[in-house]
Protein backbone atom coordinates (compact mmCIF):
# COMPACT_ATOMS: atom_id res chain seq x y z
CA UNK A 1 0.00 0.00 0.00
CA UNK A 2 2.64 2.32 0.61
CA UNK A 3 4.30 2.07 -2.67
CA UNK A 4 1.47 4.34 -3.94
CA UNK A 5 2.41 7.12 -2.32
CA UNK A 6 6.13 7.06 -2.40
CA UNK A 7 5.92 9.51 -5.80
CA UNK A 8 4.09 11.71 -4.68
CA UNK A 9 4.82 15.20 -5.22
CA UNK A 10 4.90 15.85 -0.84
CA UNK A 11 8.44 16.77 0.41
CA UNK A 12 9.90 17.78 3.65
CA UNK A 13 11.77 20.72 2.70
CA UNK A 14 12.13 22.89 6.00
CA UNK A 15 12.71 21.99 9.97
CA UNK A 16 12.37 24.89 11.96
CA UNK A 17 13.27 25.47 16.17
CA UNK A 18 10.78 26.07 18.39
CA UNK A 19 11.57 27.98 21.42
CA UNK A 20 10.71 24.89 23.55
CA UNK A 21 13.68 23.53 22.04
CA UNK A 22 11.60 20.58 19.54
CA UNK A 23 11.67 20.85 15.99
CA UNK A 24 8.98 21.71 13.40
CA UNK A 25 8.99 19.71 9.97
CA UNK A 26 7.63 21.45 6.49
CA UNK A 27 6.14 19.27 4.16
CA UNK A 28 5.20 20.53 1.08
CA UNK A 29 3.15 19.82 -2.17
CA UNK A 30 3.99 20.69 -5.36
CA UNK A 31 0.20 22.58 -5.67
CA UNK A 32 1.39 25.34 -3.80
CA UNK A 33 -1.28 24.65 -0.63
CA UNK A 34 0.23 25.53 2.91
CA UNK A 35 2.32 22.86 3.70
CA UNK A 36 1.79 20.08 6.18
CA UNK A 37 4.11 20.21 9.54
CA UNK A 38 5.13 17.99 11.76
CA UNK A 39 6.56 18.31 15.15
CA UNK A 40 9.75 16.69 16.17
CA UNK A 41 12.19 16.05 19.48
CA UNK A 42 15.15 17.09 17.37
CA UNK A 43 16.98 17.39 13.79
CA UNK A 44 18.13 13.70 14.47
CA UNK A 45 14.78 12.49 15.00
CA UNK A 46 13.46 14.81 11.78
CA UNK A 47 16.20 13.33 9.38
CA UNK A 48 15.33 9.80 10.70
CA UNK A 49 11.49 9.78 10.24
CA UNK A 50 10.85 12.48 7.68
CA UNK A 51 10.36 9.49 4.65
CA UNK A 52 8.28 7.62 6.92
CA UNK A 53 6.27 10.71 8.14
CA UNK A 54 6.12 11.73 5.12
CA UNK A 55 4.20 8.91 3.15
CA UNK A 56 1.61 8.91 6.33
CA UNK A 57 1.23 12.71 6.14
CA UNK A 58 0.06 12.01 2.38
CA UNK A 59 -2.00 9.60 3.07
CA UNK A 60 -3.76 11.01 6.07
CA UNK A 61 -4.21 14.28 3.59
CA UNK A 62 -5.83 12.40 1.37
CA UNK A 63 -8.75 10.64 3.10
């Protein structure tokens, strides 16, 4: 099931800090909607996850 999203046209393209000291992730689409974020514990944990989060982000934007 996941294969059908792994072209999709979502990337994460910016990780911001938050003044807490977590991470924000930017995902997004080539349509040029606001993107999709993502919070995150650190840059580590953002560069781990982000294809993973990614594909479920699409998904979960698409029901």
């Amino acid at each position: 099931m996941l294969e059908k999203w792994k072209n999709d046209n979502l990337s994460p393209v910016g990780l911001k800090e938050n003044e807490d000291g977590t991470f924000t992730g930017y995902f997004f689409k080539s349509d040029g909607t606001p993107p999709i974020t993502k919070d995150y514990e650190s840059e580590e944990d953002f560069e781990a996850n982000k294809e993973k989060d990614r594909i479920e982000l699409l998904q979960l934007n698409q029901e």
